[in-house]
Protein backbone atom coordinates (compact mmCIF):
# COMPACT_ATOMS: atom_id res chain seq x y z
CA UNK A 1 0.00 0.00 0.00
CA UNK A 2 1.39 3.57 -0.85
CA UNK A 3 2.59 6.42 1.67
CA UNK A 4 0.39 8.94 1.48
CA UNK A 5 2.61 11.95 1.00
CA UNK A 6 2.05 14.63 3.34
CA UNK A 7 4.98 16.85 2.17
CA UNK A 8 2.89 20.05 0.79
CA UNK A 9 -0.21 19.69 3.53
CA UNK A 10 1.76 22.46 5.65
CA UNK A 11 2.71 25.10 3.10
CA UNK A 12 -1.36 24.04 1.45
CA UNK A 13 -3.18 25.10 4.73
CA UNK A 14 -0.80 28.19 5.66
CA UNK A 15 -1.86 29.59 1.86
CA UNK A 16 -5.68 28.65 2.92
CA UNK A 17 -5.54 30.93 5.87
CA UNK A 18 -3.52 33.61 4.49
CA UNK A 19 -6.38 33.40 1.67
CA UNK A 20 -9.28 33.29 3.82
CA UNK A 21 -8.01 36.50 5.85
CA UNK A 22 -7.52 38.30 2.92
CA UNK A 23 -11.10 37.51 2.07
CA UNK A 24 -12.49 38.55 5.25
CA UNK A 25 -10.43 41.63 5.44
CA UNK A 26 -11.81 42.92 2.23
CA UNK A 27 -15.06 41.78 3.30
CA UNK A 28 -14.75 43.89 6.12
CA UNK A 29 -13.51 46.90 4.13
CA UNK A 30 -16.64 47.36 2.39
CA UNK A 31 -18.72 48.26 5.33
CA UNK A 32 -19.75 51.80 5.34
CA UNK A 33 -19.09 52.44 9.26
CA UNK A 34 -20.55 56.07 10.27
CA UNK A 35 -17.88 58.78 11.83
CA UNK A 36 -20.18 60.28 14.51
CA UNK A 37 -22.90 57.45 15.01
CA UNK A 38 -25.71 59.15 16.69
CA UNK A 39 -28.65 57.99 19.26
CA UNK A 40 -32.09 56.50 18.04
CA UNK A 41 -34.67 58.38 19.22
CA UNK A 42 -37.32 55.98 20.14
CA UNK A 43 -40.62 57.34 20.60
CA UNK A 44 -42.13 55.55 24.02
CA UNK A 45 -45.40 53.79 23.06
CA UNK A 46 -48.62 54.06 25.98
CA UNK A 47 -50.45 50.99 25.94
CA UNK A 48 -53.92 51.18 27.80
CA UNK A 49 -53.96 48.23 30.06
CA UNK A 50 -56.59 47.51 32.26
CA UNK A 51 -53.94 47.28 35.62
CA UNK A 52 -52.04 50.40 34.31
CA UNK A 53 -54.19 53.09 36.77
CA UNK A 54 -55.04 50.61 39.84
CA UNK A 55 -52.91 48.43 42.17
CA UNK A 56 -52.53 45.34 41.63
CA UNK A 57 -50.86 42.48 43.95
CA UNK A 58 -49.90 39.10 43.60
CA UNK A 59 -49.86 36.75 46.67
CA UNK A 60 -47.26 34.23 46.82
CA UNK A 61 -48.82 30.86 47.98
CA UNK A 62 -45.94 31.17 51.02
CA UNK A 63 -47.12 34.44 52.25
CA UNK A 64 -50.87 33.43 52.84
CA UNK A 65 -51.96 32.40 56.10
CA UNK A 66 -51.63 28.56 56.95
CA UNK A 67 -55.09 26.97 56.30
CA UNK A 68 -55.72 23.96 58.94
């Protein structure tokens, strides 16, 4: 059965990662980054809920009296 010969496998995947950050560097060169970014202004949206203008108040099942 034949070697396999494993002679060029270094100098094959040292070119394949030098290629593929080349690639991503030019990928990353054509984003159009902004110089001053600036905020978002969001506009705050009022929802009419039912429990909005009253109290409301949940009881944990340990903070109600024992029941015997």
């Amino acid at each position: 059965m034949p070697q396999l010969d494993t002679s060029t496998w270094l100098i094959t995947i040292l070119s394949m990662i030098l290629t593929l950050l080349i690639v991503l560097q030019l990928k990353i060169l054509k984003f159009n980054y902004p110089l001053n970014p600036t905020l978002k202004v969001m506009n705050k949206h009022l929802y009419a809920s039912p429990w909005e203008m009253k109290w409301t108040k949940i009881y944990s099942p340990l903070s109600l009296p024992q029941q015997s």
